[in-house]
C-alpha atoms as a PDB file:
ATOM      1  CA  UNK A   1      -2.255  -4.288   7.890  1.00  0.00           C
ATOM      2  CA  UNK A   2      -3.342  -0.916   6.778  1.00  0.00           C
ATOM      3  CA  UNK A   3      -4.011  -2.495   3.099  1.00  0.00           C
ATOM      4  CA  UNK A   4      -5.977  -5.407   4.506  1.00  0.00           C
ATOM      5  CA  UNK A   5      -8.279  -3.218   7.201  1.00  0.00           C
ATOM      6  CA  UNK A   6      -9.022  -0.646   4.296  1.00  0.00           C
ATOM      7  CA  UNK A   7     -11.356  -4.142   3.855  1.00  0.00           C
ATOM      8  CA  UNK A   8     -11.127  -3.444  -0.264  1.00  0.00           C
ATOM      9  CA  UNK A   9     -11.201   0.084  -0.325  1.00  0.00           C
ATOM     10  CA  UNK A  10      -8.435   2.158  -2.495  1.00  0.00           C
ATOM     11  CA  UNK A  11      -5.944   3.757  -0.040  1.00  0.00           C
ATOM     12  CA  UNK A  12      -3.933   6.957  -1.313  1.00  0.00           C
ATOM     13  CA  UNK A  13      -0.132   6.942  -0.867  1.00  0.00           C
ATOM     14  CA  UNK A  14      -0.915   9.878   1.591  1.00  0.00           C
ATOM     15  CA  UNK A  15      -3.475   7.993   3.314  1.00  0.00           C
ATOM     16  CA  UNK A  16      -1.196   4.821   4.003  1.00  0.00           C
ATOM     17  CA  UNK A  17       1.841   7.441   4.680  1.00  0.00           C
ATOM     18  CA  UNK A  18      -0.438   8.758   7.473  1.00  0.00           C
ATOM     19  CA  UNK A  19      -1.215   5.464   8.731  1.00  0.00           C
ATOM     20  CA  UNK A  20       2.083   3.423   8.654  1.00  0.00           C
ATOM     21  CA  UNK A  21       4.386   6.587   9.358  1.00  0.00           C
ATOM     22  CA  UNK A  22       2.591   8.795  11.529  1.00  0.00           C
ATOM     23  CA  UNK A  23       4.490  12.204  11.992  1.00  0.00           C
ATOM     24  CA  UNK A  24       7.565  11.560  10.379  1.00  0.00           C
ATOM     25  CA  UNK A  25       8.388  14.355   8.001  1.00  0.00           C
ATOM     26  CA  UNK A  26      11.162  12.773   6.128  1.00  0.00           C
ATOM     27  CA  UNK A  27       9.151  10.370   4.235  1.00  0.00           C
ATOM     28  CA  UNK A  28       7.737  10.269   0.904  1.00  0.00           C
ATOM     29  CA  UNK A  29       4.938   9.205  -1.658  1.00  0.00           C
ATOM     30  CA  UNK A  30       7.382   7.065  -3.758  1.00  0.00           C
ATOM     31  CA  UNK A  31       8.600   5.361  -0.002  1.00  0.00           C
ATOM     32  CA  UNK A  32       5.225   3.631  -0.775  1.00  0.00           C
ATOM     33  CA  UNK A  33       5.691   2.685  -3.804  1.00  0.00           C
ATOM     34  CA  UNK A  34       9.262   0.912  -2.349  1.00  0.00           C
ATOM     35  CA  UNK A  35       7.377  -0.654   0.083  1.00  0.00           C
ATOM     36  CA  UNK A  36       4.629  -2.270  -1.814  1.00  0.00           C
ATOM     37  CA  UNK A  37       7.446  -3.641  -4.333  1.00  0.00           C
ATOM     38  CA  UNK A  38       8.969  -5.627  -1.365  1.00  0.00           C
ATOM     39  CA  UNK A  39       5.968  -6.449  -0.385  1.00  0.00           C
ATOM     40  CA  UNK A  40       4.837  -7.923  -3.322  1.00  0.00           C
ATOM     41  CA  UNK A  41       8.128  -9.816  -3.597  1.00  0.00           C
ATOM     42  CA  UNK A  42       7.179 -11.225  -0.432  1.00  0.00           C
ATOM     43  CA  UNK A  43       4.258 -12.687  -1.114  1.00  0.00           C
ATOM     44  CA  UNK A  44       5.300 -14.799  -3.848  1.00  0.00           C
ATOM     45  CA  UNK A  45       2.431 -15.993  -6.534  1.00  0.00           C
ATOM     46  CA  UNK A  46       0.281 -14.065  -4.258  1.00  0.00           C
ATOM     47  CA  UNK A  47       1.363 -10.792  -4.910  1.00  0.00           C
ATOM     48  CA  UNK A  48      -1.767  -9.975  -6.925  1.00  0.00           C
ATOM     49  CA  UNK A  49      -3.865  -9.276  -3.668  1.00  0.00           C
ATOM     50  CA  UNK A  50      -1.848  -5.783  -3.762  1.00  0.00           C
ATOM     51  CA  UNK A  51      -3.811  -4.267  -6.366  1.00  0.00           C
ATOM     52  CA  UNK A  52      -2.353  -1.000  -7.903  1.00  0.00           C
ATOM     53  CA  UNK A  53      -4.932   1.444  -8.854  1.00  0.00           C
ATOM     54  CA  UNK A  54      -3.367   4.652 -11.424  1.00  0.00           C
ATOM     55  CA  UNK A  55      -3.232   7.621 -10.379  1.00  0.00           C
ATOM     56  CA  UNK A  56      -4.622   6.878  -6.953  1.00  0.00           C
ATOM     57  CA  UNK A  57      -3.019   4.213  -4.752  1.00  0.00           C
ATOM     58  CA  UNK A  58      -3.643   0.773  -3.651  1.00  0.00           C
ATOM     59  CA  UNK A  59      -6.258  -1.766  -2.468  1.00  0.00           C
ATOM     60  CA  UNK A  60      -5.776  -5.217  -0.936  1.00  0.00           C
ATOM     61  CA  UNK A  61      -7.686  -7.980  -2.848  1.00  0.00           C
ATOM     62  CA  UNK A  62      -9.044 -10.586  -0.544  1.00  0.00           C
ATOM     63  CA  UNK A  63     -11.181 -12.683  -3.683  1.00  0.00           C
END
């Protein structure tokens, strides 16, 4: 949900590590990365709407 309330914006790894893991201090930037890879492979032919933006982060597509 993070991706989707950002409403478009581009999130930072640190930014959705905030959101999604609060506190936790044995969690990483490239946990994100994991993440959005089984994510993607979850959504099938819609995996596009995760939109990968280098050298910053991500952004959900809603068009």
């Amino acid at each position: 949900m993070t991706l989707i309330n950002a409403d478009g914006n581009v999130l930072t790894r640190e930014q959705i590590l905030s959101d999604v893991w609060k506190n936790e201090f044995d969690v990483y930037d490239r946990t994100v990365d994991v993440h959005i890879k089984k994510l993607r492979d979850k959504l099938g032919k819609h995996n596009f709407r995760i939109e990968t933006v280098r050298g910053v982060g991500y952004r959900w597509r809603s068009d």
